[in-house]
C-alpha atoms as a PDB file:
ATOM      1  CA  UNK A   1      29.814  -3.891 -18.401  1.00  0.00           C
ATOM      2  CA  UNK A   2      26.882  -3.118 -15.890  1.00  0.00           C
ATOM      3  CA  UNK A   3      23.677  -4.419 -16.922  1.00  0.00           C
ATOM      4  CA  UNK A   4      20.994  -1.864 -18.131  1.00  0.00           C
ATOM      5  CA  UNK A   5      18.419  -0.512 -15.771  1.00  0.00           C
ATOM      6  CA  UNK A   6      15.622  -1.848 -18.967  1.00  0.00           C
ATOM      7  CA  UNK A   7      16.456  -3.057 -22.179  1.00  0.00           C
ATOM      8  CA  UNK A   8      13.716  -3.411 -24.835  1.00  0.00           C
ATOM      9  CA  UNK A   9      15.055  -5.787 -27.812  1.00  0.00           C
ATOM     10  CA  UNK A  10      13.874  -5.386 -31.195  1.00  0.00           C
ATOM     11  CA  UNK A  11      13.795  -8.483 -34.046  1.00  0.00           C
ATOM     12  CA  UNK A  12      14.465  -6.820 -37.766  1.00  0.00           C
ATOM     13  CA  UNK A  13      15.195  -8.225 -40.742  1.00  0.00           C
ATOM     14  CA  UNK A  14      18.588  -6.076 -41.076  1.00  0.00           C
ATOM     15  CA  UNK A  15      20.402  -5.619 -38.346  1.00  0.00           C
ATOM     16  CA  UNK A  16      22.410  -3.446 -39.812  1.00  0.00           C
ATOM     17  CA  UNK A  17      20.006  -0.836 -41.170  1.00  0.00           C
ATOM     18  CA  UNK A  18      17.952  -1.085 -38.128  1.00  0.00           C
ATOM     19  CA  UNK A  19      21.060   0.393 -36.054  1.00  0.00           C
ATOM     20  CA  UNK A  20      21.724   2.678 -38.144  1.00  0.00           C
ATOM     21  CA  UNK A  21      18.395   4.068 -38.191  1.00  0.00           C
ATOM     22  CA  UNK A  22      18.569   4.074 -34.034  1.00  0.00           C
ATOM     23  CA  UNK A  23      21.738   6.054 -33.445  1.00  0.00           C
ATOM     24  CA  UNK A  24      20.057   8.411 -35.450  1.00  0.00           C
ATOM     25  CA  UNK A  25      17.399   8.215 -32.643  1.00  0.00           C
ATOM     26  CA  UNK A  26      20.151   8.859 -29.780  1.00  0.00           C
ATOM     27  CA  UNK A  27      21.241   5.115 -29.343  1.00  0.00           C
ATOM     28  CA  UNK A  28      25.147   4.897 -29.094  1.00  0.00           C
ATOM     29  CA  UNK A  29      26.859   1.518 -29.812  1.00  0.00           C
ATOM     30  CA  UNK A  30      27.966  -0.683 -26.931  1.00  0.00           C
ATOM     31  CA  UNK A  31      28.067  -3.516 -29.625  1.00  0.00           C
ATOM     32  CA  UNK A  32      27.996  -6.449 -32.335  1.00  0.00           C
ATOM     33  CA  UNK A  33      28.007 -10.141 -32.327  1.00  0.00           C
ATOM     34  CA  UNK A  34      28.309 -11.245 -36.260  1.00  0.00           C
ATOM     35  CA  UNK A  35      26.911 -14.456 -37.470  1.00  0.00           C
ATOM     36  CA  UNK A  36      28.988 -17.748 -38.783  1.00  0.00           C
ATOM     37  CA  UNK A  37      29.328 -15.184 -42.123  1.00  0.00           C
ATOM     38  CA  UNK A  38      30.456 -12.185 -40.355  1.00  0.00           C
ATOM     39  CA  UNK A  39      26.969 -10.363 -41.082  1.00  0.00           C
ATOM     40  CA  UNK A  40      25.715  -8.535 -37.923  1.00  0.00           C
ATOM     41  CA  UNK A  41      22.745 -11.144 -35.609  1.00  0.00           C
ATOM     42  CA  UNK A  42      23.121  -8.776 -32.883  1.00  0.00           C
ATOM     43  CA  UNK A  43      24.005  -5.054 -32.180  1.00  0.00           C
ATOM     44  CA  UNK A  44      23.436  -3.496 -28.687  1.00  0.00           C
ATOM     45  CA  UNK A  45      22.943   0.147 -28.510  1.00  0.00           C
ATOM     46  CA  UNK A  46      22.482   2.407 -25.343  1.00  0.00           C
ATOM     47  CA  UNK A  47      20.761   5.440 -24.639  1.00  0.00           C
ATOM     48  CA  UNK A  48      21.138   6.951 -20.989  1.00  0.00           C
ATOM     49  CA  UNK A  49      20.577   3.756 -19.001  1.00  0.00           C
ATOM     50  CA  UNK A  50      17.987   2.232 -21.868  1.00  0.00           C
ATOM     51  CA  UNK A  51      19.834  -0.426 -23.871  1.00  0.00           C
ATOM     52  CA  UNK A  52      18.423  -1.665 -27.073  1.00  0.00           C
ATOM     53  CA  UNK A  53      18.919  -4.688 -28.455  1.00  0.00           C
ATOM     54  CA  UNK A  54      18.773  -4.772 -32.394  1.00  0.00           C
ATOM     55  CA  UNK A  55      18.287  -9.195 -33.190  1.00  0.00           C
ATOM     56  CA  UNK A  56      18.008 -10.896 -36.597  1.00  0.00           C
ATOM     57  CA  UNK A  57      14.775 -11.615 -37.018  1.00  0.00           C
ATOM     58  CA  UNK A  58      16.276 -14.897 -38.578  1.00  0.00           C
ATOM     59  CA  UNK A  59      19.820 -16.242 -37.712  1.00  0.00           C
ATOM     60  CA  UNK A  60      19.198 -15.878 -33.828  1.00  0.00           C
ATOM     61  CA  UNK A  61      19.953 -19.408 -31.968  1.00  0.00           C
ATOM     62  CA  UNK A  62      16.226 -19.240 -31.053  1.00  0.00           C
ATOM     63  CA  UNK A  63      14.694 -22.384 -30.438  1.00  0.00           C
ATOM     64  CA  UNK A  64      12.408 -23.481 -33.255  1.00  0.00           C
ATOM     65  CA  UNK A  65       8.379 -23.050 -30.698  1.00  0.00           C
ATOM     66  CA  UNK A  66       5.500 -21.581 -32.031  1.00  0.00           C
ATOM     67  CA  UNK A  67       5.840 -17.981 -30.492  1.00  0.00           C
ATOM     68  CA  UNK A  68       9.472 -18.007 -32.378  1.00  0.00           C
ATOM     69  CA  UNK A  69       7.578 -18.623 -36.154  1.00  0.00           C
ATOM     70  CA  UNK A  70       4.724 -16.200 -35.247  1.00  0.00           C
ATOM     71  CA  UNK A  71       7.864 -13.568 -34.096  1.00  0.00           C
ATOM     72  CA  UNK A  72       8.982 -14.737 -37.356  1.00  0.00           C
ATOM     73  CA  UNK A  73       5.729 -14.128 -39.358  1.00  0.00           C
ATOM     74  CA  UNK A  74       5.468 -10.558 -38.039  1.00  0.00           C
ATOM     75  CA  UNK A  75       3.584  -8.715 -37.834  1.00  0.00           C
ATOM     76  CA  UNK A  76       6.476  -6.252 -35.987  1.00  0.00           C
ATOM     77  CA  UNK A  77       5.838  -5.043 -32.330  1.00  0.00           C
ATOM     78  CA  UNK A  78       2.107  -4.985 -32.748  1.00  0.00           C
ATOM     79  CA  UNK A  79       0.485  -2.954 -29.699  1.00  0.00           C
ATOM     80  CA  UNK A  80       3.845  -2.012 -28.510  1.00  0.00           C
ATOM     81  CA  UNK A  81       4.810   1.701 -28.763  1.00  0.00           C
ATOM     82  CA  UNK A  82       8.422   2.815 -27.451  1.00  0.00           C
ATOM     83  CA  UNK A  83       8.200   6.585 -26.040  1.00  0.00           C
ATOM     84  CA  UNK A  84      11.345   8.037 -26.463  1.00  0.00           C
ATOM     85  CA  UNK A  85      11.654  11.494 -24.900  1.00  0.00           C
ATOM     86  CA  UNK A  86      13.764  14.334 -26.704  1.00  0.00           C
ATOM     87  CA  UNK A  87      15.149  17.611 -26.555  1.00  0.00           C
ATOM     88  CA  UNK A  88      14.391  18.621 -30.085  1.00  0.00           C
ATOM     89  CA  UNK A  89      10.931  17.299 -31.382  1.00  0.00           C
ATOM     90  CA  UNK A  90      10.860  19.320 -35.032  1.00  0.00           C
ATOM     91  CA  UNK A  91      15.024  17.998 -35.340  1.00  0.00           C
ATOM     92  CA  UNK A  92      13.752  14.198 -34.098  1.00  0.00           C
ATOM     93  CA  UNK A  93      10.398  14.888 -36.783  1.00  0.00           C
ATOM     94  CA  UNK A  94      13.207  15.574 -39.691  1.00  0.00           C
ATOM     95  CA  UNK A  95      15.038  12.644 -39.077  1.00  0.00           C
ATOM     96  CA  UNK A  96      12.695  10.032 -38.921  1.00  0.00           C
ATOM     97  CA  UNK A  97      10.576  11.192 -42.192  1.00  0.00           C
ATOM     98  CA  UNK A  98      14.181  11.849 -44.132  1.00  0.00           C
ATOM     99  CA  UNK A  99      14.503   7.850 -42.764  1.00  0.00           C
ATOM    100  CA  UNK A 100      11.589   6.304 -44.146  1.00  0.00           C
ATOM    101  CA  UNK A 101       9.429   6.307 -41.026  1.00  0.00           C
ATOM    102  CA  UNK A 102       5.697   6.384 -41.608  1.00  0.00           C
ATOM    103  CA  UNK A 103       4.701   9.479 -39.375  1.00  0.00           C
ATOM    104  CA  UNK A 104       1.361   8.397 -37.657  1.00  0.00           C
ATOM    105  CA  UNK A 105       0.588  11.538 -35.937  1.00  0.00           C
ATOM    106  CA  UNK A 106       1.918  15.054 -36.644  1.00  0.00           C
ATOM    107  CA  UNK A 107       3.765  16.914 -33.648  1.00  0.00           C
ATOM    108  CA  UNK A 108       1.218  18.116 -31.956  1.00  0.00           C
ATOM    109  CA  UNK A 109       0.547  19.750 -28.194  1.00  0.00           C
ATOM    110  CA  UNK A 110      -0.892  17.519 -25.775  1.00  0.00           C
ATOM    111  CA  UNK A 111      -2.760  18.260 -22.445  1.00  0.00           C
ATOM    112  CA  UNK A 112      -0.496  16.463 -20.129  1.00  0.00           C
ATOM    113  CA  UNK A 113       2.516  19.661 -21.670  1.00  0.00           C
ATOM    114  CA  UNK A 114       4.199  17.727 -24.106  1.00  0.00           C
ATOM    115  CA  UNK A 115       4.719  18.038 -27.705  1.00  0.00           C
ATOM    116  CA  UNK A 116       4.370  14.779 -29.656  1.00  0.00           C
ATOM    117  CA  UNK A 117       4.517  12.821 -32.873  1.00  0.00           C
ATOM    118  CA  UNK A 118       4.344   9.313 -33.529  1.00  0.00           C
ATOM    119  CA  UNK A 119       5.820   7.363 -36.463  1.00  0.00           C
ATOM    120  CA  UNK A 120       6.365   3.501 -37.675  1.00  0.00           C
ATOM    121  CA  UNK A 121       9.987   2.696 -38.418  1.00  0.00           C
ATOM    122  CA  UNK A 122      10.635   0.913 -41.471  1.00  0.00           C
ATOM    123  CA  UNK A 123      10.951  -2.179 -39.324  1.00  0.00           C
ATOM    124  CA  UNK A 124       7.338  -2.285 -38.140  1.00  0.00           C
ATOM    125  CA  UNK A 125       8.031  -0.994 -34.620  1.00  0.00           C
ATOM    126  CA  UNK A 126       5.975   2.584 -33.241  1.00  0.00           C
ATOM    127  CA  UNK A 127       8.056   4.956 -31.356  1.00  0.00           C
ATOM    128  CA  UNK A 128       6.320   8.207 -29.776  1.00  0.00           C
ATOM    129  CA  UNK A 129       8.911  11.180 -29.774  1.00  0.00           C
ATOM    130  CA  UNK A 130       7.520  14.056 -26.987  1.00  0.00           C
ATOM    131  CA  UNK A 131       9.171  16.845 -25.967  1.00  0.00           C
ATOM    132  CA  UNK A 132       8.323  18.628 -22.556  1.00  0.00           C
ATOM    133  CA  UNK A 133       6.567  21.714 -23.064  1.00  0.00           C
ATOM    134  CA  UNK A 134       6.163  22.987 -19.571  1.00  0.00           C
ATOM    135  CA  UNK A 135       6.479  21.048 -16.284  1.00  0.00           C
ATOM    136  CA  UNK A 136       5.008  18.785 -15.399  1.00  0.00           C
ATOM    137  CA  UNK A 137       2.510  17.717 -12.067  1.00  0.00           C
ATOM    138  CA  UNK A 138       1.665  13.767 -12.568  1.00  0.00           C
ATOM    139  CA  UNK A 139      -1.707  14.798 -11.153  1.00  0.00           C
ATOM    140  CA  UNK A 140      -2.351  17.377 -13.242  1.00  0.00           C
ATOM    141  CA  UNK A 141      -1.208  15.833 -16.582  1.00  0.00           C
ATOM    142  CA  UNK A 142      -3.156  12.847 -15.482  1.00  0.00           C
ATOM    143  CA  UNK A 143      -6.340  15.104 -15.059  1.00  0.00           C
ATOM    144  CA  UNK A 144      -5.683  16.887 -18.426  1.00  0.00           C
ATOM    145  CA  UNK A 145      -5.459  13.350 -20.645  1.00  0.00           C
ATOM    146  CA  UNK A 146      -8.507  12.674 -19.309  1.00  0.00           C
ATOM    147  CA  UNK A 147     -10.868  15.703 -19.689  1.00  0.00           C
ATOM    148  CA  UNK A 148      -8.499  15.145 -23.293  1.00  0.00           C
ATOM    149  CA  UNK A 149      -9.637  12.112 -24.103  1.00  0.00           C
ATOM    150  CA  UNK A 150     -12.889  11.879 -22.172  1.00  0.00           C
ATOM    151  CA  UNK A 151     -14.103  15.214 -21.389  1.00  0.00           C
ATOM    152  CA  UNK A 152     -15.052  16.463 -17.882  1.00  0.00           C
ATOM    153  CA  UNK A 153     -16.291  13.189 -15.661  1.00  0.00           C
ATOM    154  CA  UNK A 154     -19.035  14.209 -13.750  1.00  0.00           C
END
């Protein structure tokens, strides 16, 4: 197997349910490593050349530190937000409210030319969906999430 351009791994507290929820995001399965009772510690799905990483939030061979009982403690991927870009925003919006997501933000058009939403999975973690609504000029988009956010700079 050829290792992923970037991988992003996630710690849940069902692996299971967790990659279920993702292939419903795009992720494909690549695979599993069970525990010493056949449950699922680790699943690896891919997306493109994105792999995620779905761990047991406990069950992992983790060495017992501080940062791995405040991982532990949650709370889940707090200031972290995964963008995930898709071809069908309102199909992507469906899925993750019929999923139990917590939508954040409705879809909504954005400056920059994309269409976006944001949600909380039910394992803590933020994903923003966006769809491309026109092309788009880094410059430009960069200009137009600023007057956005900031209005004109003088």
């Amino acid at each position: 197997m050829v290792a992923a351009a970037f991988r992003v791994g996630l710690r849940v507290g069902d692996v299971v349910a967790a990659a279920h929820l993702y292939r419903g995001f795009g992720f494909d399965d690549v695979g599993t490593i069970p525990g010493p009772d056949g449950t699922p510690v680790m699943t690896i799905l891919a997306r493109g050349e994105v792999q995620l990483i779905v761990d047991a939030l406990v069950g992992m061979p983790f060495p017992d530190t501080e940062r791995e009982r405040l991982t532990q403690g949650g709370p889940r991927g707090l200031g972290v937000a995964i963008g995930l870009g898709v071809d069908d925003l309102a199909a992507s919006y469906d899925y993750c409210r019929s999923a139990g997501c917590t939508i954040t933000s409705e879809p909504a058009d954005e400056a920059w030319g994309d269409r976006v939403f944001e949600c909380v999975d039910p394992f803590g973690y933020q994903w923003e969906f966006s769809q491309p609504l026109k092309d788009w000029d880094a410059a430009s988009g960069l200009d137009a999430a600023q007057e956005s956010w900031f209005g004109a700079q003088a």
